[in-house]
N, C-alpha and C. Protein backbone atom coordinates (compact mmCIF):
# COMPACT_ATOMS: atom_id res chain seq x y z
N UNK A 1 104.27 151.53 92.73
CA UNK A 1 104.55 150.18 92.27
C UNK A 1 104.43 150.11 90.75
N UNK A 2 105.33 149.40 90.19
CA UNK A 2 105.18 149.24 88.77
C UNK A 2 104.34 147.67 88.53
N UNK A 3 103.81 147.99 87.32
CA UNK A 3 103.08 146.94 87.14
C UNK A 3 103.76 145.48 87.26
N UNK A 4 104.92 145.50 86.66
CA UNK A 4 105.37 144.05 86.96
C UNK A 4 105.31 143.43 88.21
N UNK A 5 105.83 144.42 89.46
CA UNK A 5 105.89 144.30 90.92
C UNK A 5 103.97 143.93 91.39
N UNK A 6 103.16 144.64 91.00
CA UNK A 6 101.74 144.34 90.95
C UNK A 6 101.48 143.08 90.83
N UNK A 7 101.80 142.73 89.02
CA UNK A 7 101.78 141.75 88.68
C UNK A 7 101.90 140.44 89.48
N UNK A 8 103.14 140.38 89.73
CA UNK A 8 103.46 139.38 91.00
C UNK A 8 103.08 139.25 92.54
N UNK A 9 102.57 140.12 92.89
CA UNK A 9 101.77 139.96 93.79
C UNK A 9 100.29 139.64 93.76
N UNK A 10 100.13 140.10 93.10
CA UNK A 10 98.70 139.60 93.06
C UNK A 10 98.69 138.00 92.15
N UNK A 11 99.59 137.57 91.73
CA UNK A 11 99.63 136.41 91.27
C UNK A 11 100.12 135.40 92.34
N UNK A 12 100.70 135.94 93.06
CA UNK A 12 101.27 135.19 94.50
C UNK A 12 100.09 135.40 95.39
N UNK A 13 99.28 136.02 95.68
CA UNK A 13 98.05 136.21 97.09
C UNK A 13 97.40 134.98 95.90
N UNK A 14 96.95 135.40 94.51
CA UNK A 14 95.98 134.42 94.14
C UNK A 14 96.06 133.02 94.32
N UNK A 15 97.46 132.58 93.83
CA UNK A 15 98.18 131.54 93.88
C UNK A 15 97.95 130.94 95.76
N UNK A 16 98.53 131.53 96.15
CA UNK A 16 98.11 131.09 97.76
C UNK A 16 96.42 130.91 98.37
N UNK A 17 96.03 131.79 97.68
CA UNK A 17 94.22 131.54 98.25
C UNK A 17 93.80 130.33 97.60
N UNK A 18 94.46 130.18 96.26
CA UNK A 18 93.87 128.60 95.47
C UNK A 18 94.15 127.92 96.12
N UNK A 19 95.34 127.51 96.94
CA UNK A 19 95.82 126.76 97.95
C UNK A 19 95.53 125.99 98.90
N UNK A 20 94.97 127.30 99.67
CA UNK A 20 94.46 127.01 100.76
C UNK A 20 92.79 126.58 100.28
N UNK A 21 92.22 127.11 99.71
CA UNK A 21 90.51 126.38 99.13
C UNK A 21 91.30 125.17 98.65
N UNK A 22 91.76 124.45 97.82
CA UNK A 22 92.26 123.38 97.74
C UNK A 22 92.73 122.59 98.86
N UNK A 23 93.13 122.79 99.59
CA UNK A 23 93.48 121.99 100.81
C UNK A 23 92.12 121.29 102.00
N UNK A 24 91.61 122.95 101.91
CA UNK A 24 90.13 123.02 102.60
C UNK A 24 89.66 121.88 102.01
N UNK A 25 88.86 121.82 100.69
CA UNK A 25 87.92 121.31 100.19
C UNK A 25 88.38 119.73 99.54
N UNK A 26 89.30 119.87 99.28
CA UNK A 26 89.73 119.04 98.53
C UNK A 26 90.82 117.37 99.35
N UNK A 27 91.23 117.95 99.97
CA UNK A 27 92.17 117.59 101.16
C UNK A 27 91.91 116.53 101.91
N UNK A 28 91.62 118.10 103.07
CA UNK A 28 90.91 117.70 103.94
C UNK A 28 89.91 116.61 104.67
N UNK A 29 88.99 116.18 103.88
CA UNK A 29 87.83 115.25 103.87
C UNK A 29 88.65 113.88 103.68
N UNK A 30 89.85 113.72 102.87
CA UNK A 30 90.20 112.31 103.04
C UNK A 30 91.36 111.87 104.04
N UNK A 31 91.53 112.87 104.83
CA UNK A 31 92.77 112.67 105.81
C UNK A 31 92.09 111.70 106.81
N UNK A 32 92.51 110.88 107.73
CA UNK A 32 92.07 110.02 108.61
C UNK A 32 93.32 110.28 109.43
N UNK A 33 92.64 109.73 110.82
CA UNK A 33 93.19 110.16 112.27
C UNK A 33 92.75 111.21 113.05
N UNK A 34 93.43 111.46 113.62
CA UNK A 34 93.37 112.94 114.66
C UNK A 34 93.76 114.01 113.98
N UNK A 35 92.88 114.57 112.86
CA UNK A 35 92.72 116.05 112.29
C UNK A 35 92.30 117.08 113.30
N UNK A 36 91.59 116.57 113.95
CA UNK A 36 91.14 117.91 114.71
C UNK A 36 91.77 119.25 114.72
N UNK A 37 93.31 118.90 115.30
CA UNK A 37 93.74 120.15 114.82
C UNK A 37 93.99 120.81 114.05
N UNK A 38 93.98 119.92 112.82
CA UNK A 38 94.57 120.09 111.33
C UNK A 38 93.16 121.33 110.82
N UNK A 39 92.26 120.73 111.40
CA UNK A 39 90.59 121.41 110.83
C UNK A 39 90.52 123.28 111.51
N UNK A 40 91.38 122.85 112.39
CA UNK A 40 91.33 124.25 113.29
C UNK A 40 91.58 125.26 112.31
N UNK A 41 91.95 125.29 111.53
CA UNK A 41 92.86 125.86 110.61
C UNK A 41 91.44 126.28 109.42
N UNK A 42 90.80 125.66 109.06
CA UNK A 42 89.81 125.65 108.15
C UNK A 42 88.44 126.33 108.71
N UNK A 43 87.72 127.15 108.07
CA UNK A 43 86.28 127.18 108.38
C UNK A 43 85.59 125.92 107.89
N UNK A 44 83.78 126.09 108.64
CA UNK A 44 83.32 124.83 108.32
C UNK A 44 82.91 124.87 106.82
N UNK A 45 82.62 123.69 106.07
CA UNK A 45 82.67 123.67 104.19
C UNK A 45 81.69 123.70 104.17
N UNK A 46 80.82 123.93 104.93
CA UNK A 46 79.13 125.00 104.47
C UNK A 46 79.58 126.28 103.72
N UNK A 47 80.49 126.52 104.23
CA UNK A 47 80.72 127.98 103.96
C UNK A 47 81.17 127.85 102.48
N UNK A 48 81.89 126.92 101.88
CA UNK A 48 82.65 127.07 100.63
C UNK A 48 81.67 127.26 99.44
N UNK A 49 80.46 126.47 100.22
CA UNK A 49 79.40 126.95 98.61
C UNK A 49 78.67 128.03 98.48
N UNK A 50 78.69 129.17 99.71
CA UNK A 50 78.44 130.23 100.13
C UNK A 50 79.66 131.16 99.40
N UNK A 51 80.95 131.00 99.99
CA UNK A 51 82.18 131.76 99.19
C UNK A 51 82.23 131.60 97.70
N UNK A 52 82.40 130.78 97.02
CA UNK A 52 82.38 129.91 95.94
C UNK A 52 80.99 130.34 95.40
N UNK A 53 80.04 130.47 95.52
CA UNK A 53 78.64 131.51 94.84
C UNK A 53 79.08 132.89 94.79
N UNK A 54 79.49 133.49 96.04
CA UNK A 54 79.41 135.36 96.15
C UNK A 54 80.98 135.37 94.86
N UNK A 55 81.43 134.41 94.93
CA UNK A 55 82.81 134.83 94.47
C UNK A 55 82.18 134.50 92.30
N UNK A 56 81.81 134.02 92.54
CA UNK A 56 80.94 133.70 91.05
C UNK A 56 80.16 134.70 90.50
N UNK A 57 79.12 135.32 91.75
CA UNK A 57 78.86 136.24 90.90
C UNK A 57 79.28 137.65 91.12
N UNK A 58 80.15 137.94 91.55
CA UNK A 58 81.23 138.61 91.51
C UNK A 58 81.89 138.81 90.56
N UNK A 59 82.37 137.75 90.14
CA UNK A 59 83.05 137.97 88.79
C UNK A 59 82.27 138.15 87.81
N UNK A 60 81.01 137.22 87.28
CA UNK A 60 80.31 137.41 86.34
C UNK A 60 79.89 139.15 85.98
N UNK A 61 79.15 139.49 87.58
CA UNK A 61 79.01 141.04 87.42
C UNK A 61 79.97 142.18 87.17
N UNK A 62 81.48 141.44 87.63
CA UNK A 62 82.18 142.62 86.89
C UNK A 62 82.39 142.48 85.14
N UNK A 63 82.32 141.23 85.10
CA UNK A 63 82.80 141.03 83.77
C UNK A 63 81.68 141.81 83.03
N UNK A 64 80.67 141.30 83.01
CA UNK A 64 78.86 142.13 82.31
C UNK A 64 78.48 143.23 82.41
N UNK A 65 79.70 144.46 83.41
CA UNK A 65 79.62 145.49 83.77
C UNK A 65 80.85 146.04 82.47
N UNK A 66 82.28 145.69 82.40
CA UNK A 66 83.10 145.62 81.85
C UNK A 66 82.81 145.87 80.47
N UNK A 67 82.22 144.97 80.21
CA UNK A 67 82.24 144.38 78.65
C UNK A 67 80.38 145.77 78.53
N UNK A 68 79.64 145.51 79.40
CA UNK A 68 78.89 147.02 79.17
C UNK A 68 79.38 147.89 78.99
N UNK A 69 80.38 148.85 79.17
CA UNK A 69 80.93 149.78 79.35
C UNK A 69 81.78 149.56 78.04
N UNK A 70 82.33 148.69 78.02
CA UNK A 70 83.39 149.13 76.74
C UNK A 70 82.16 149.27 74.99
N UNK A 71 81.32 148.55 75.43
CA UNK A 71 80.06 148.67 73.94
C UNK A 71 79.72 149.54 74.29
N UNK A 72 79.13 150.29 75.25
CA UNK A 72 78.75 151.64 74.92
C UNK A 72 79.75 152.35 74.88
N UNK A 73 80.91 152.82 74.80
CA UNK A 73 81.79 153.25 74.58
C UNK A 73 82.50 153.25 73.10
N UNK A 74 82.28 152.10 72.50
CA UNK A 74 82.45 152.08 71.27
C UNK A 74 81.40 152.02 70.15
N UNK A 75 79.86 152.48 70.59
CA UNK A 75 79.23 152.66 70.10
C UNK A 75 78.98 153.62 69.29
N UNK A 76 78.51 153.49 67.94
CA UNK A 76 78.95 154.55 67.17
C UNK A 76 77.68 155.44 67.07
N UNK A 77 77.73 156.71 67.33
CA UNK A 77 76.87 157.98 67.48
C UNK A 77 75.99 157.48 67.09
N UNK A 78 75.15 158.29 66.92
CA UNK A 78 73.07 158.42 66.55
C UNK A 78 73.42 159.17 65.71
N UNK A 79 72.62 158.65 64.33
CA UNK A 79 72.76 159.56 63.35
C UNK A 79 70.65 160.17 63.59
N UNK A 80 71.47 161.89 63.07
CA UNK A 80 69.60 162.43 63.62
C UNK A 80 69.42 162.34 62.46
N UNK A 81 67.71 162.28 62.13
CA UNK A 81 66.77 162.07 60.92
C UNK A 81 66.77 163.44 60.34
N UNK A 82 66.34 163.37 58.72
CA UNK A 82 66.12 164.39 58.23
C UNK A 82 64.89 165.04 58.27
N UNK A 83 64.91 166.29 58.91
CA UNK A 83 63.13 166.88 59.49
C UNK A 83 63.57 167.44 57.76
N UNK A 84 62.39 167.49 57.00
CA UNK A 84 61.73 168.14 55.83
C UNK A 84 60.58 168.85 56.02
């Protein structure tokens, strides 16, 4: 796969998962009538502040892993002392 083809997919799965958490959370709760089935479709929204945490620090830890790695990487040598 070339990156552009990448590109777009993974911008399309992301694009669709925002979606659907948007619908879930956001939605959902003000529909009136017979949802029931509509809900079938959804896990229960206990779960979203459970997903919505692991997914937080998830990112945070890659990012603080990331950005570790590239400073030590561009860290500039140890200069050794002069033994006299």
């Amino acid at each position: 796969m070339n990156d552009k083809l990448w590109g777009g997919v993974l911008l399309t799965l992301t694009t669709l998962g925002l979606l659907y958490f948007t619908l879930w959370l956001l939605v959902t709760p003000f529909l009136e009538g017979d949802v029931e089935d509509l809900e079938a479709y959804f896990p229960p929204r206990d779960l979203a502040i459970a997903l919505t945490t692991c997914a937080l620090v998830g990112v945070l830890a890659i990012t603080g892993c990331s950005l570790g790695c590239m400073l030590m990487e561009q860290a500039p040598p140890q200069l050794e002392r002069c033994k006299t």
